[in-house]
PDB file of N, CA and C in Angstrom:
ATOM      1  N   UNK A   1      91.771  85.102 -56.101  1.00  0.00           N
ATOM      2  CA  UNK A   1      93.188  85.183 -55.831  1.00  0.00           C
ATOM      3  C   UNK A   1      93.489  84.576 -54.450  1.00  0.00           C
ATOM      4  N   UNK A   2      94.471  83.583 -54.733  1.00  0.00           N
ATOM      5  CA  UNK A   2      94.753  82.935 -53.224  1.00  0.00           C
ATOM      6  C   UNK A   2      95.640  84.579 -52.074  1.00  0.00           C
ATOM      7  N   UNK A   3      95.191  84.031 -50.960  1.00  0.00           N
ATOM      8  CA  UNK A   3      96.177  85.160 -49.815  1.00  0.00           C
ATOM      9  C   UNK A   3      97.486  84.849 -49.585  1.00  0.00           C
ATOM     10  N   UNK A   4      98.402  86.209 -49.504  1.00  0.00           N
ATOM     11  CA  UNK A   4      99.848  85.847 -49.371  1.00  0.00           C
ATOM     12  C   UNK A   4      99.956  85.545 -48.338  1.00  0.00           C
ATOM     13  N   UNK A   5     101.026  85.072 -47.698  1.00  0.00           N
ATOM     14  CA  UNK A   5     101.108  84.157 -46.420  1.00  0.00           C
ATOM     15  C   UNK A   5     101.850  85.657 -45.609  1.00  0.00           C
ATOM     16  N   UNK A   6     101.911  85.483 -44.141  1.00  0.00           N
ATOM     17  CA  UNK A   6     103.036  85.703 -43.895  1.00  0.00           C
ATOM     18  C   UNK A   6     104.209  85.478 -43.633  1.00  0.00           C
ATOM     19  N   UNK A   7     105.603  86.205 -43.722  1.00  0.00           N
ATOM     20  CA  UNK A   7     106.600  85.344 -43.939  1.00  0.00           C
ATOM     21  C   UNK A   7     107.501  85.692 -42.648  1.00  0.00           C
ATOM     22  N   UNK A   8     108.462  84.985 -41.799  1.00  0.00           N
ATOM     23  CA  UNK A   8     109.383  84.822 -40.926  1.00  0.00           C
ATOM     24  C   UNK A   8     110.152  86.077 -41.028  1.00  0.00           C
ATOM     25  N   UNK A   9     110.724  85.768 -42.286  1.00  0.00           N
ATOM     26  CA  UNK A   9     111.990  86.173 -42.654  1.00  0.00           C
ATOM     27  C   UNK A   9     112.026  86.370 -44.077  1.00  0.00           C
ATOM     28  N   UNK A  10     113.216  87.343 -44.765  1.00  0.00           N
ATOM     29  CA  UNK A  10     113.208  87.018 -45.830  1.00  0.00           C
ATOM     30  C   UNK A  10     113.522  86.045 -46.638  1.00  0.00           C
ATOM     31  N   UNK A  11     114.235  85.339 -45.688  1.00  0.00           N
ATOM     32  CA  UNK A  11     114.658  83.782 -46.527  1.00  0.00           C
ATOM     33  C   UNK A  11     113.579  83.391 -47.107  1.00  0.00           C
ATOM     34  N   UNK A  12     112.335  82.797 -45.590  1.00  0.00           N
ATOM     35  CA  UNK A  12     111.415  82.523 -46.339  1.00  0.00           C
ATOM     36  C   UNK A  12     110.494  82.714 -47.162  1.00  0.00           C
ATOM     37  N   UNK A  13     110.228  84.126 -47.454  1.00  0.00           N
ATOM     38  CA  UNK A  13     109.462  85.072 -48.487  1.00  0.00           C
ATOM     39  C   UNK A  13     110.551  84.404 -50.179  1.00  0.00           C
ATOM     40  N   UNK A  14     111.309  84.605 -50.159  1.00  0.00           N
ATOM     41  CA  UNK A  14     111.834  84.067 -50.743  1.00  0.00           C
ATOM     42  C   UNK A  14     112.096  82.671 -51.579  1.00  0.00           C
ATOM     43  N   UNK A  15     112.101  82.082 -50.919  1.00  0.00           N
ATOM     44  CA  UNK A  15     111.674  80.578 -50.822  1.00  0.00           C
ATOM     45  C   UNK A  15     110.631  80.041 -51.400  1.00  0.00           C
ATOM     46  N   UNK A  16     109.853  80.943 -50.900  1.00  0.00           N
ATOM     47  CA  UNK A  16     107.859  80.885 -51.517  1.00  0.00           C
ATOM     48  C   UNK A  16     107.975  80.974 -52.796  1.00  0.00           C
ATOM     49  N   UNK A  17     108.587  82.671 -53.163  1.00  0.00           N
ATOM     50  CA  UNK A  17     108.261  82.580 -54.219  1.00  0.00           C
ATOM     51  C   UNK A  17     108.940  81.935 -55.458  1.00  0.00           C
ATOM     52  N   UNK A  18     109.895  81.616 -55.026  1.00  0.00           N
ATOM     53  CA  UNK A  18     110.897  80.680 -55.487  1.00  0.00           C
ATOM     54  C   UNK A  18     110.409  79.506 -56.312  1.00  0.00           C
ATOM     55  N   UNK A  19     109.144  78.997 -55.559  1.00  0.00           N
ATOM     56  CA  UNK A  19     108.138  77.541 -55.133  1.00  0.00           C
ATOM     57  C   UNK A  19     106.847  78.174 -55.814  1.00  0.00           C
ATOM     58  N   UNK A  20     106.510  78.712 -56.528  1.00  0.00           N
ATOM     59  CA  UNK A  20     105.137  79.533 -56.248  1.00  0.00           C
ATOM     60  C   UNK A  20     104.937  80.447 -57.579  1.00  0.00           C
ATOM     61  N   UNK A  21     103.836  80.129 -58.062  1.00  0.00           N
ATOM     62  CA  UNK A  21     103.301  80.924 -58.991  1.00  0.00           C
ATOM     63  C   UNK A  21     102.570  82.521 -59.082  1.00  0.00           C
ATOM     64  N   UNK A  22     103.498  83.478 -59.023  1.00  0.00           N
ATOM     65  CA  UNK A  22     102.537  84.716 -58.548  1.00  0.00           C
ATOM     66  C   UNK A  22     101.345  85.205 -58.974  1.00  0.00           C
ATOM     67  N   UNK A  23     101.092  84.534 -60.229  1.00  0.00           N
ATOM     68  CA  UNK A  23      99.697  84.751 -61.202  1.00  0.00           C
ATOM     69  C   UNK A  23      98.871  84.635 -60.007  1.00  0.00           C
ATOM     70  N   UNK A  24      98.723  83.360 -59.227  1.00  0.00           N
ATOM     71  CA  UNK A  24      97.959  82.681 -58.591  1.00  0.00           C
ATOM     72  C   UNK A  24      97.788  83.924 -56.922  1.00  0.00           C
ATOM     73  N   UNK A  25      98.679  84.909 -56.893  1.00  0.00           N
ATOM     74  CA  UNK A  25      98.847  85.817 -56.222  1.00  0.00           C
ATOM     75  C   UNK A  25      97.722  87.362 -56.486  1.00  0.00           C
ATOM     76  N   UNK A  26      98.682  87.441 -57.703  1.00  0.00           N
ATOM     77  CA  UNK A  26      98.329  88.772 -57.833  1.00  0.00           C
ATOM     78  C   UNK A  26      97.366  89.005 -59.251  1.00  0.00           C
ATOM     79  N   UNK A  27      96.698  89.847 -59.444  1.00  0.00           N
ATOM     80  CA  UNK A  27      95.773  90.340 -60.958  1.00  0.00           C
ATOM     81  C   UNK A  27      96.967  91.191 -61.351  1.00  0.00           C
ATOM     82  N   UNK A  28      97.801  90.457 -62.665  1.00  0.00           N
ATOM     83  CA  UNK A  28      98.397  91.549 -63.154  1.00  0.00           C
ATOM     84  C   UNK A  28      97.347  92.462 -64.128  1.00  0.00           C
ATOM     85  N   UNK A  29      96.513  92.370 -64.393  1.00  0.00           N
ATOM     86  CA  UNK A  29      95.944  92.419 -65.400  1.00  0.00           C
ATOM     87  C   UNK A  29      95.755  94.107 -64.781  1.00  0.00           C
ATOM     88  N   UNK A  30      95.559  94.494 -63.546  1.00  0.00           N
ATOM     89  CA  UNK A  30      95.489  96.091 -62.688  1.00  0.00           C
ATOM     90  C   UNK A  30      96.310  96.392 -62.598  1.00  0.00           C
ATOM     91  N   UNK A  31      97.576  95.902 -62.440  1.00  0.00           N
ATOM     92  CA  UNK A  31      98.934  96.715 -62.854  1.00  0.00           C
ATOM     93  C   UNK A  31      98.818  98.052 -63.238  1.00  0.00           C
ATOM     94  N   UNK A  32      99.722  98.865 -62.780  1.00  0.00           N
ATOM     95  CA  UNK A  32     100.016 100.219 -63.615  1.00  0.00           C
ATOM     96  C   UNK A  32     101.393 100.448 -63.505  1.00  0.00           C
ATOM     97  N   UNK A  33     101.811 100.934 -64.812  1.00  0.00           N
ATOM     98  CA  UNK A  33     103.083 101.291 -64.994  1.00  0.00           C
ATOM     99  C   UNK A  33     103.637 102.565 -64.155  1.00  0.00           C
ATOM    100  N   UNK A  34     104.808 102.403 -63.350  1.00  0.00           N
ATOM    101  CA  UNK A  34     106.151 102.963 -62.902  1.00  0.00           C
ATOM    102  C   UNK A  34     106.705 103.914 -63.866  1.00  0.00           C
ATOM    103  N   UNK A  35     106.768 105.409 -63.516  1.00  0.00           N
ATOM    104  CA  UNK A  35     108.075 105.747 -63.433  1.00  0.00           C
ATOM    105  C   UNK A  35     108.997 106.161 -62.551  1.00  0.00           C
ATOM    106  N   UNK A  36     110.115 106.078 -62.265  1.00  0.00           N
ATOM    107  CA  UNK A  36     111.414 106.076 -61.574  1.00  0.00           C
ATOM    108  C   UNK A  36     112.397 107.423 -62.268  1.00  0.00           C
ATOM    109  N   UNK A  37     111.865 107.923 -62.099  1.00  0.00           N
ATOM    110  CA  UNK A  37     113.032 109.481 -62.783  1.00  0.00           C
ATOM    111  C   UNK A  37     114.256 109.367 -61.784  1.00  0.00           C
ATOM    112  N   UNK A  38     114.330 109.073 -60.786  1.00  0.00           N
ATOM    113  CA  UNK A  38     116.117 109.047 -59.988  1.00  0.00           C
ATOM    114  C   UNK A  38     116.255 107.814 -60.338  1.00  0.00           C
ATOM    115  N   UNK A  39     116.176 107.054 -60.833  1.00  0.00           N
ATOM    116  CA  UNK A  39     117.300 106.249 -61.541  1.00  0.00           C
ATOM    117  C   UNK A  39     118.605 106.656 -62.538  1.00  0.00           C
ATOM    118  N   UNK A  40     119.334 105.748 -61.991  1.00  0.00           N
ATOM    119  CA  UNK A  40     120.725 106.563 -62.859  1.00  0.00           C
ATOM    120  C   UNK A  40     120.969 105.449 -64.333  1.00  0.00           C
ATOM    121  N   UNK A  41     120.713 105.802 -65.128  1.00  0.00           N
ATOM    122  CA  UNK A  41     121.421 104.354 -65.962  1.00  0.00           C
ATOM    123  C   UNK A  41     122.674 103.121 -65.552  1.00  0.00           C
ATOM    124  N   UNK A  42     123.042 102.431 -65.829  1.00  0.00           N
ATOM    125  CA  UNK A  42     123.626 101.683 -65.346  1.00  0.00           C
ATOM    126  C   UNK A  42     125.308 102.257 -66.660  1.00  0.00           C
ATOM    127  N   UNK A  43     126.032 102.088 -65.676  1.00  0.00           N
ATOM    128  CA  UNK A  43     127.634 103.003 -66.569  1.00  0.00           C
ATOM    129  C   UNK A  43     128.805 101.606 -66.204  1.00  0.00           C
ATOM    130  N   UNK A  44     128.953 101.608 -67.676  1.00  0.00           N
ATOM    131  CA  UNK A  44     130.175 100.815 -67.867  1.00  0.00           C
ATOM    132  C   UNK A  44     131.046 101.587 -67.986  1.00  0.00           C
ATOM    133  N   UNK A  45     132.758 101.080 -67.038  1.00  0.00           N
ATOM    134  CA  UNK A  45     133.654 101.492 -67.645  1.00  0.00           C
ATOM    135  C   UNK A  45     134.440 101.220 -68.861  1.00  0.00           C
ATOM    136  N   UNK A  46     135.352 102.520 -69.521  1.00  0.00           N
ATOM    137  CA  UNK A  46     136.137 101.611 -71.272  1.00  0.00           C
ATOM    138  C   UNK A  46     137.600 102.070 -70.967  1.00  0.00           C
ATOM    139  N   UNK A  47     138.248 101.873 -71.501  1.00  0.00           N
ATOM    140  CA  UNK A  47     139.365 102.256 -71.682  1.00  0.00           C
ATOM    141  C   UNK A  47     138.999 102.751 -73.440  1.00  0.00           C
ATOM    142  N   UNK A  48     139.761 103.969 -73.725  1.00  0.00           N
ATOM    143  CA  UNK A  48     139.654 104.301 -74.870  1.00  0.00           C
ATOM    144  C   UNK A  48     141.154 105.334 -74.948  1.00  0.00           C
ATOM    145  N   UNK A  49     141.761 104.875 -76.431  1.00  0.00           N
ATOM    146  CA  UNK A  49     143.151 105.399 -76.732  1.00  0.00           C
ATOM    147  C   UNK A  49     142.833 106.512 -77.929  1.00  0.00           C
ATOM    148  N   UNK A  50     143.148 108.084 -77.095  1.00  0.00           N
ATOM    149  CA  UNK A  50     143.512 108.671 -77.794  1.00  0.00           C
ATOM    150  C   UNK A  50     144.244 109.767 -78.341  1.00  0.00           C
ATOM    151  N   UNK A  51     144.148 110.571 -78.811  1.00  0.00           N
ATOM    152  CA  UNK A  51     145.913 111.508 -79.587  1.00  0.00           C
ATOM    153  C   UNK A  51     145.500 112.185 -78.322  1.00  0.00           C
ATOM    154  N   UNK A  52     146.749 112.744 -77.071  1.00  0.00           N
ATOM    155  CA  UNK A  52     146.798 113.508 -76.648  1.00  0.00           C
ATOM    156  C   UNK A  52     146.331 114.913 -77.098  1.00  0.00           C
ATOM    157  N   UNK A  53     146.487 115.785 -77.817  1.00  0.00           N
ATOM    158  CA  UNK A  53     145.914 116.446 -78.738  1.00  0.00           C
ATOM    159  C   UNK A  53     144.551 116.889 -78.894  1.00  0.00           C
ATOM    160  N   UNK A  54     143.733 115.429 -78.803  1.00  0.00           N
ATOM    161  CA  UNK A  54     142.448 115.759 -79.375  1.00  0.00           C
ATOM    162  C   UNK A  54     141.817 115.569 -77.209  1.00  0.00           C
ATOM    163  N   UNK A  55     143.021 114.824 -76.073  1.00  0.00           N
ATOM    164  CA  UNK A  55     142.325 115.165 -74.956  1.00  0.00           C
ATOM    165  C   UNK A  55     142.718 116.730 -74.800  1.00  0.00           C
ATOM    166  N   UNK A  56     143.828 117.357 -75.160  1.00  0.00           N
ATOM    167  CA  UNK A  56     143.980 118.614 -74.514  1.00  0.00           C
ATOM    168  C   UNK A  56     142.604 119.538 -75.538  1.00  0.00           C
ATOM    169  N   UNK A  57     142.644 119.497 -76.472  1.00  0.00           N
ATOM    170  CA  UNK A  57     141.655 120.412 -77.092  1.00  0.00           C
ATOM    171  C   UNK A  57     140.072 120.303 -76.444  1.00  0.00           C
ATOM    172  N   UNK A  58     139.421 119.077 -75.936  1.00  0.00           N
ATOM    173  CA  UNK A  58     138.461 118.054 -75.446  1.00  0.00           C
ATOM    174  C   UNK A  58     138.677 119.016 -73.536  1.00  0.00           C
ATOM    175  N   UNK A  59     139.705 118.971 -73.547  1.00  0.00           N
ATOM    176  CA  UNK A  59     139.600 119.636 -72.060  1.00  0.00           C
ATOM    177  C   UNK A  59     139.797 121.125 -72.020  1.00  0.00           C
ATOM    178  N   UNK A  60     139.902 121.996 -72.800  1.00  0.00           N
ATOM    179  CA  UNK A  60     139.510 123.297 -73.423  1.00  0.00           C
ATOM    180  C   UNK A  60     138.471 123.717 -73.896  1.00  0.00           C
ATOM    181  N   UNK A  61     137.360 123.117 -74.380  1.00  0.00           N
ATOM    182  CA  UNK A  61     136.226 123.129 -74.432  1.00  0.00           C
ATOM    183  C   UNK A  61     135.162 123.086 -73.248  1.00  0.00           C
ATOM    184  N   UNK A  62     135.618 121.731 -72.487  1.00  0.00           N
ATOM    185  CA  UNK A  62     134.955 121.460 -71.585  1.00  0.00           C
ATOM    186  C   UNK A  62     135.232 122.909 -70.318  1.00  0.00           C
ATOM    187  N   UNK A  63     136.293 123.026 -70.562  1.00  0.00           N
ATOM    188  CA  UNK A  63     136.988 124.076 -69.316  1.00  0.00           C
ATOM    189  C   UNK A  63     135.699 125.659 -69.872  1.00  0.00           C
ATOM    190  N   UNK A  64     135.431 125.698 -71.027  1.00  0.00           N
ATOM    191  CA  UNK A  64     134.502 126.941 -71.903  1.00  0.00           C
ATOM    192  C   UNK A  64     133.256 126.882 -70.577  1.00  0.00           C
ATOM    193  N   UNK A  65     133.162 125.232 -70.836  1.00  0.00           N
ATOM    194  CA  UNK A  65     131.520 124.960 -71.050  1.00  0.00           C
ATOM    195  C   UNK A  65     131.297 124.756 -69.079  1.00  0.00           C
ATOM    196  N   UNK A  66     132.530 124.859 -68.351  1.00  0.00           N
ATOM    197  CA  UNK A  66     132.521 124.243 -66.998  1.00  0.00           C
ATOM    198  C   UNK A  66     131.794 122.959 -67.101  1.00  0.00           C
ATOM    199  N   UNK A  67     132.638 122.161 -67.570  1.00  0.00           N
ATOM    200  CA  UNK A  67     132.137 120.698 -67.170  1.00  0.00           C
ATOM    201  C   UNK A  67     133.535 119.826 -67.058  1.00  0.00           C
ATOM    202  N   UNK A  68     132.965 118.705 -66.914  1.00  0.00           N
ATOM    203  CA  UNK A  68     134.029 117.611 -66.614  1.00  0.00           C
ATOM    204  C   UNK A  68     134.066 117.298 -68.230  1.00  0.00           C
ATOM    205  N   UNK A  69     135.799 116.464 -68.622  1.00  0.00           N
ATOM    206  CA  UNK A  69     135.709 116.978 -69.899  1.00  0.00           C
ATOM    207  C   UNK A  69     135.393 115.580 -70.201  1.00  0.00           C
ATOM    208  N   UNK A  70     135.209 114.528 -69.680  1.00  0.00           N
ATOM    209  CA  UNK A  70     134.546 113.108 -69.582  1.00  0.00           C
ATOM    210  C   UNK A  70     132.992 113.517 -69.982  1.00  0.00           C
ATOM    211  N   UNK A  71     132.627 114.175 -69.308  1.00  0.00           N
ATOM    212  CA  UNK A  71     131.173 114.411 -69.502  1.00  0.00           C
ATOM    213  C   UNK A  71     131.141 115.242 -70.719  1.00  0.00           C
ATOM    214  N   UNK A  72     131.713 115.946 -71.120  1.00  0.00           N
ATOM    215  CA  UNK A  72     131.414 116.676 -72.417  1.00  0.00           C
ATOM    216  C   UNK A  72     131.556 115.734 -73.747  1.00  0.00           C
ATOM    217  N   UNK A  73     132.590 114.853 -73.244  1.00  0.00           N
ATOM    218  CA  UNK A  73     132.815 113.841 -74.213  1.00  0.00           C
ATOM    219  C   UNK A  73     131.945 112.632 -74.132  1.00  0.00           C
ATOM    220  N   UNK A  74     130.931 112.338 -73.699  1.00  0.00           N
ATOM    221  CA  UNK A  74     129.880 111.480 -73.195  1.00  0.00           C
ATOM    222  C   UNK A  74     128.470 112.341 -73.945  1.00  0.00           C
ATOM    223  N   UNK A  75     128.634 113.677 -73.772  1.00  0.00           N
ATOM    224  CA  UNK A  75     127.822 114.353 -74.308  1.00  0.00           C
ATOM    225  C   UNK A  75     127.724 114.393 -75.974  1.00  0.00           C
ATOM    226  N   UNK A  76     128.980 115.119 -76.316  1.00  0.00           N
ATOM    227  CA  UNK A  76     129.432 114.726 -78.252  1.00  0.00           C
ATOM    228  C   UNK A  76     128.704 113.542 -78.797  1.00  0.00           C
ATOM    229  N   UNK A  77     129.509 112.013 -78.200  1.00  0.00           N
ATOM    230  CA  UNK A  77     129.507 111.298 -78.651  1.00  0.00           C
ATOM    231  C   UNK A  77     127.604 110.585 -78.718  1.00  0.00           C
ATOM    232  N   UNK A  78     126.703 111.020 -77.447  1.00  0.00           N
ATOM    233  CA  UNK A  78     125.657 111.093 -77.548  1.00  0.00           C
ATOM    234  C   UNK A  78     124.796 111.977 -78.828  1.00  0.00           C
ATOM    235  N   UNK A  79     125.226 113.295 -78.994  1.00  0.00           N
ATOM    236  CA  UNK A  79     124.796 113.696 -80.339  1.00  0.00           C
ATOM    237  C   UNK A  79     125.171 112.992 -81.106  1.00  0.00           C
ATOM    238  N   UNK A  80     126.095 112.400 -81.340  1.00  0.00           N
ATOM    239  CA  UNK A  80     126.592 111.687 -82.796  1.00  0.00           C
ATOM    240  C   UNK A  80     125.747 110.786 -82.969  1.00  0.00           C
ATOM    241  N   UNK A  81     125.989 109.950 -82.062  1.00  0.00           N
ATOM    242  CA  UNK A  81     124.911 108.851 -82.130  1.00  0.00           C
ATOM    243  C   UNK A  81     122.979 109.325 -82.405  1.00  0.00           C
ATOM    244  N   UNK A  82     123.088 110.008 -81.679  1.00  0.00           N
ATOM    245  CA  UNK A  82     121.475 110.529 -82.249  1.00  0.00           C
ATOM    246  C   UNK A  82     121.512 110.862 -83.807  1.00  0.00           C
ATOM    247  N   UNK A  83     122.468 111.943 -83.765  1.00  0.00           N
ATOM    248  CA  UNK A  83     122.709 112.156 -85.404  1.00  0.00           C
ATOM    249  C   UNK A  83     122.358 111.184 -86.392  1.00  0.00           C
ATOM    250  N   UNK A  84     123.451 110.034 -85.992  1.00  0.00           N
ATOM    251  CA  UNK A  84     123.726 108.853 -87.334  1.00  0.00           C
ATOM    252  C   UNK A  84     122.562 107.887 -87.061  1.00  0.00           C
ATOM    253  N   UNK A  85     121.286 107.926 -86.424  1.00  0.00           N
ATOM    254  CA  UNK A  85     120.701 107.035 -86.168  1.00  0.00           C
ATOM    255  C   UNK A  85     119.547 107.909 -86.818  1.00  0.00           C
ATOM    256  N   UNK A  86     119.296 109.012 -86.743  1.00  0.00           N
ATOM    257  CA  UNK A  86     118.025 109.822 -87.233  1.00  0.00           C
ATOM    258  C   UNK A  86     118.030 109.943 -88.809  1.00  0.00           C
ATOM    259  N   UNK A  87     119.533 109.899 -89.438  1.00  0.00           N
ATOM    260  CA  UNK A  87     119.933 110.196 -90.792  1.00  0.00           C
ATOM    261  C   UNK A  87     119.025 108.786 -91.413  1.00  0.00           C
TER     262      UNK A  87
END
């Protein structure tokens, strides 16, 4: 395995590898897998339209369960999906 250089700056660390084959660096082949448990998933926002009705009932539940009623509804829609995917 060739030696990594040292670098200035990050520009130039950058640059290198930019230019540069890391095989020629590193043995992936010793690798070991990462886990990261504080990672957060990555959250898109939606807009979603619906019957007033089904938010006031949706925020009566959540108000049961002390949660945010976003999150309870993030929660549902997660069972469902497990549901219709296991069926």
């Amino acid at each position: 395995m060739k030696k990594i250089p040292k670098f200035k700056d990050e520009d130039a660390e950058r640059e290198f590898w930019a230019t540069h084959d890391s095989t020629e660096y590193f043995d992936y082949s010793k690798g070991k897998g990462a886990i990261f448990p504080n990672l957060k998933p990555s959250l898109k926002p939606i807009s979603l339209r619906m019957p007033e009705s089904l938010i006031v009932h949706l925020k009566l539940l959540a108000k049961k369960r002390d949660v945010p009623y976003q999150s309870l509804m993030k929660m549902f829609l997660a069972e469902k999906i497990k549901e219709e995917f296991s069926s």
